[in-house]
Protein backbone atom coordinates (compact mmCIF):
# COMPACT_ATOMS: atom_id res chain seq x y z
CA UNK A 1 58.94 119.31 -34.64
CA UNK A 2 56.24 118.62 -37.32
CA UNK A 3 57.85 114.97 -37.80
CA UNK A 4 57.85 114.24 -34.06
CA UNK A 5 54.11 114.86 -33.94
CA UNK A 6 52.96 113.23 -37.07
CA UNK A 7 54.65 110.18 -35.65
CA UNK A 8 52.52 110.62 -32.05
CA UNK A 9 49.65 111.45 -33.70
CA UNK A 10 50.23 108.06 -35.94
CA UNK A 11 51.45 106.10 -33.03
CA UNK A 12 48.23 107.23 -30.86
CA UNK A 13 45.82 106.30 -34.18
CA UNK A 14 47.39 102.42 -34.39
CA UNK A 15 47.30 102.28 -30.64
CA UNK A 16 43.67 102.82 -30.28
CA UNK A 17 42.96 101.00 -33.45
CA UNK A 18 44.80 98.35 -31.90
CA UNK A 19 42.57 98.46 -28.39
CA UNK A 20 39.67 98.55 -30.80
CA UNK A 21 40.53 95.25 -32.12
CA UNK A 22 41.45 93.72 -29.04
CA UNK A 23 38.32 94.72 -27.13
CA UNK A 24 36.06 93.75 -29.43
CA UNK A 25 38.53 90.07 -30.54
CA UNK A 26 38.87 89.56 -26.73
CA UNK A 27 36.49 88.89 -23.92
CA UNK A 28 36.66 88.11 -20.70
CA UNK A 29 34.62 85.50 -18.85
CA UNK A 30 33.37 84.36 -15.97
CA UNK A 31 34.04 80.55 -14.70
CA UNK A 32 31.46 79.19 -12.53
CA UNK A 33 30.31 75.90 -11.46
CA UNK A 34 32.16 72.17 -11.11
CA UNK A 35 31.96 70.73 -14.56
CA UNK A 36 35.06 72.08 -15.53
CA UNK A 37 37.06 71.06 -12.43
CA UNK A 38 39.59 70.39 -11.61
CA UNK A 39 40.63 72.33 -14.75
CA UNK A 40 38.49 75.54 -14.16
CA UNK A 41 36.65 76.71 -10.63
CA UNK A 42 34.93 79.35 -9.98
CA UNK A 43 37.29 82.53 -12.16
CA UNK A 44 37.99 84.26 -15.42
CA UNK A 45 39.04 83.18 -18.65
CA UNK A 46 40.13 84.83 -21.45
CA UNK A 47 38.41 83.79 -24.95
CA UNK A 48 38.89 84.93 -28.75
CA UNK A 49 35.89 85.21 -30.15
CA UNK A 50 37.17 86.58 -33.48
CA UNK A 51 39.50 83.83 -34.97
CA UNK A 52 36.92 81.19 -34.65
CA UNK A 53 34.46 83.00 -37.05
CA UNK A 54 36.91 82.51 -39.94
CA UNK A 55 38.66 78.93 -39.89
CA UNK A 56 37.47 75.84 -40.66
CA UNK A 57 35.94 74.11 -37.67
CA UNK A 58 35.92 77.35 -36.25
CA UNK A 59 39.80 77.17 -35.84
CA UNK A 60 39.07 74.43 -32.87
CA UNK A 61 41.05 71.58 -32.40
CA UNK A 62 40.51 68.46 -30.26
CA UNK A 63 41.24 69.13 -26.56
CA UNK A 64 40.47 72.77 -26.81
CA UNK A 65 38.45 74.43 -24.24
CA UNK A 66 35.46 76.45 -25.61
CA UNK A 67 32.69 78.98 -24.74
CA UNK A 68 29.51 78.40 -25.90
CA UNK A 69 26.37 80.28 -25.76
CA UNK A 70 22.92 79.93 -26.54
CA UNK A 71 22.35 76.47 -25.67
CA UNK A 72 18.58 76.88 -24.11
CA UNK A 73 19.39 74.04 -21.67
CA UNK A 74 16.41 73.74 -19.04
CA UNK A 75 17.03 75.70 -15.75
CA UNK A 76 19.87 77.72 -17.62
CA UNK A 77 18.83 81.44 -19.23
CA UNK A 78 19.54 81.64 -23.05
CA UNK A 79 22.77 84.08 -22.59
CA UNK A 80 24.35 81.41 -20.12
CA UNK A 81 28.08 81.46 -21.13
CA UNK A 82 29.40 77.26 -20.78
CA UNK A 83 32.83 76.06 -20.99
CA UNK A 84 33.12 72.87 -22.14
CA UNK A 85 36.22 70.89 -23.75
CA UNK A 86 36.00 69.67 -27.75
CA UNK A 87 36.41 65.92 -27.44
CA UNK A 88 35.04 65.55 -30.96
CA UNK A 89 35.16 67.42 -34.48
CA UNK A 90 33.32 67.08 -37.73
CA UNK A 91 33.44 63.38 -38.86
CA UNK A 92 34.51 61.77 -35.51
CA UNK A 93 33.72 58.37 -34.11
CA UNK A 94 32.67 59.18 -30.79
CA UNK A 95 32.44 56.53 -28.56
CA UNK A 96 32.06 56.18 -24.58
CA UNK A 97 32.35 52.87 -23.02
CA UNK A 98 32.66 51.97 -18.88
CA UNK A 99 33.76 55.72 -18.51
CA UNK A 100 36.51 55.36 -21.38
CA UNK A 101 36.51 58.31 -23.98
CA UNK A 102 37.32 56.61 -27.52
CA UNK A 103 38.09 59.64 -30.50
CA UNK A 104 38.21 57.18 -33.79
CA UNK A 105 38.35 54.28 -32.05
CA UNK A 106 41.27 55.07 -30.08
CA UNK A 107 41.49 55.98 -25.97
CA UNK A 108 41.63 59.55 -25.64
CA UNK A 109 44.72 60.24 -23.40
CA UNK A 110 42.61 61.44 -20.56
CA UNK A 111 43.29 63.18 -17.53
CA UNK A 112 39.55 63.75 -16.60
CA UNK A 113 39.65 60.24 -15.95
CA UNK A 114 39.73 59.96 -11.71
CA UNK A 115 36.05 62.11 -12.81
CA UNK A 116 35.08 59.25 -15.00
CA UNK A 117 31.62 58.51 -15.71
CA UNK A 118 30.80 54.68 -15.58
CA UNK A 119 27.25 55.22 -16.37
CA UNK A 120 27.30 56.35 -19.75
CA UNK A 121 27.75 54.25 -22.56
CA UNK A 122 27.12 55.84 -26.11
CA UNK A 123 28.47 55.92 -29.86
CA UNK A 124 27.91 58.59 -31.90
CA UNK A 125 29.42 60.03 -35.59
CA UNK A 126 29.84 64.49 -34.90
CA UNK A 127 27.86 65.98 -37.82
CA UNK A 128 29.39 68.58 -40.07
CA UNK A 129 29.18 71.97 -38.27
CA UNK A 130 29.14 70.54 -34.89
CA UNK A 131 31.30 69.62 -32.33
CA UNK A 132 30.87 66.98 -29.37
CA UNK A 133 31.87 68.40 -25.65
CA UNK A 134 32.79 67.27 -22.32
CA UNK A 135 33.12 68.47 -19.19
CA UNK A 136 36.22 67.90 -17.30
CA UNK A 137 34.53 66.28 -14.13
CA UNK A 138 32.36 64.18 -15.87
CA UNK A 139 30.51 63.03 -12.92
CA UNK A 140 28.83 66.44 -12.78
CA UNK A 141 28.38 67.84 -16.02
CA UNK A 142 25.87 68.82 -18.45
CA UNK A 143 27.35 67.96 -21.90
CA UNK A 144 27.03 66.54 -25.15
CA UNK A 145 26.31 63.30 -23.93
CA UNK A 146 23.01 64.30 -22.68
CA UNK A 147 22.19 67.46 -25.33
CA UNK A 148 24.29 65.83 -28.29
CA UNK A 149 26.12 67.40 -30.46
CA UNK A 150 26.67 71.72 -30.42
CA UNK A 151 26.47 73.30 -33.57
CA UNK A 152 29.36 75.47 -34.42
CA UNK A 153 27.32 78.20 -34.92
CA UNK A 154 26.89 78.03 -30.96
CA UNK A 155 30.41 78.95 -30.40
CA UNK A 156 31.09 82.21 -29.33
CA UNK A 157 35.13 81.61 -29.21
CA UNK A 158 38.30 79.60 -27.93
CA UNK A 159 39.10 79.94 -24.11
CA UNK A 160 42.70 81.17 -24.72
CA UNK A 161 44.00 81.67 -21.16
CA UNK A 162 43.26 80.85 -18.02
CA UNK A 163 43.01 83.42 -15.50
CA UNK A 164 45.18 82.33 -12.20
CA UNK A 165 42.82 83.40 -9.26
CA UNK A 166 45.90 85.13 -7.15
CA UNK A 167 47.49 87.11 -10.40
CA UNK A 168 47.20 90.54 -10.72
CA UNK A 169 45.44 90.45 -13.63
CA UNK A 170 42.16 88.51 -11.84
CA UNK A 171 42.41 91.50 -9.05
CA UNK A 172 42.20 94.40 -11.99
CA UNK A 173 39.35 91.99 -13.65
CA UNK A 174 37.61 91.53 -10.01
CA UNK A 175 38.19 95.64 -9.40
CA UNK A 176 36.62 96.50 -12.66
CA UNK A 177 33.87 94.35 -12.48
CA UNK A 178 33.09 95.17 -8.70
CA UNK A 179 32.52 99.02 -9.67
């Protein structure tokens, strides 16, 4: 009998060391807005905001989507929350021309494309520590081509699932955050 409730009593301590970790590794977030579409509307996502704090290039890779905070972009408060995708990394030849996306000199393979933005022309190098960003619909979104590159620093993790608007899980998050 002693054995049976050492090994609750352990199994409830890794459990809620466990939740711990998870609650504070894990956050969820909300999706507003149409630079992001058709990728993201108006939903949750689900972002780590752990692993990046302890990788190189804040564990990001090109494509990724990201949340980043603190940007202090006019007509947005300082704790606005943007999702934006990484389109450049450290040392990267960006390069925008006619509405083509060019990562080192080569086309990115770009499904954001039919959202092209023709207007736009620009070549830039991404600094260490920073990354450059896009929006998915290009035609409508506040990025790195108009506030240049975001530090690292401004990354508060890696969008890590996407929340589908008629799963269960979005009707627990919509519950919870309704009470």
């Amino acid at each position: 009998m002693r054995i049976l409730k050492e090994m609750i009593y352990l199994f409830t301590c890794t459990l809620l060391i466990v939740a711990i970790i998870m609650t504070s590794s894990l956050e969820v977030k909300a999706t507003e807005g149409r630079s992001m579409l058709p990728t993201l509307s108006n939903g949750y996502v689900v972002v780590d905001k752990v692993s990046s704090h302890f990788k190189e290039n804040a564990g990001l890779e090109f494509y990724d989507l990201v949340c980043l905070l603190d940007l202090k972009i006019e007509g947005k408060s300082g704790d606005t929350n943007i999702l934006k995708r990484v389109i450049g990394l450290p040392g990267d030849l960006i390069e925008i021309k006619n509405g083509v996306v060019f990562r080192n000199g080569e086309a990115i393979d770009d499904y954001a494309i039919e959202h092209h933005d023709t207007v736009t022309n620009l070549t830039t190098k991404v600094s260490e520590g920073h990354i450059f960003v896009l929006g998915d619909n290009r035609t409508n979104s506040l990025d790195s081509r108009m506030i240049g590159e975001v530090s690292l620093e401004n990354v508060l993790g890696k969008v890590i699932h996407i929340v589908d608007p008629d799963s269960v899980l979005n009707k627990i998050i919509v519950s919870w955050i309704s009470h």
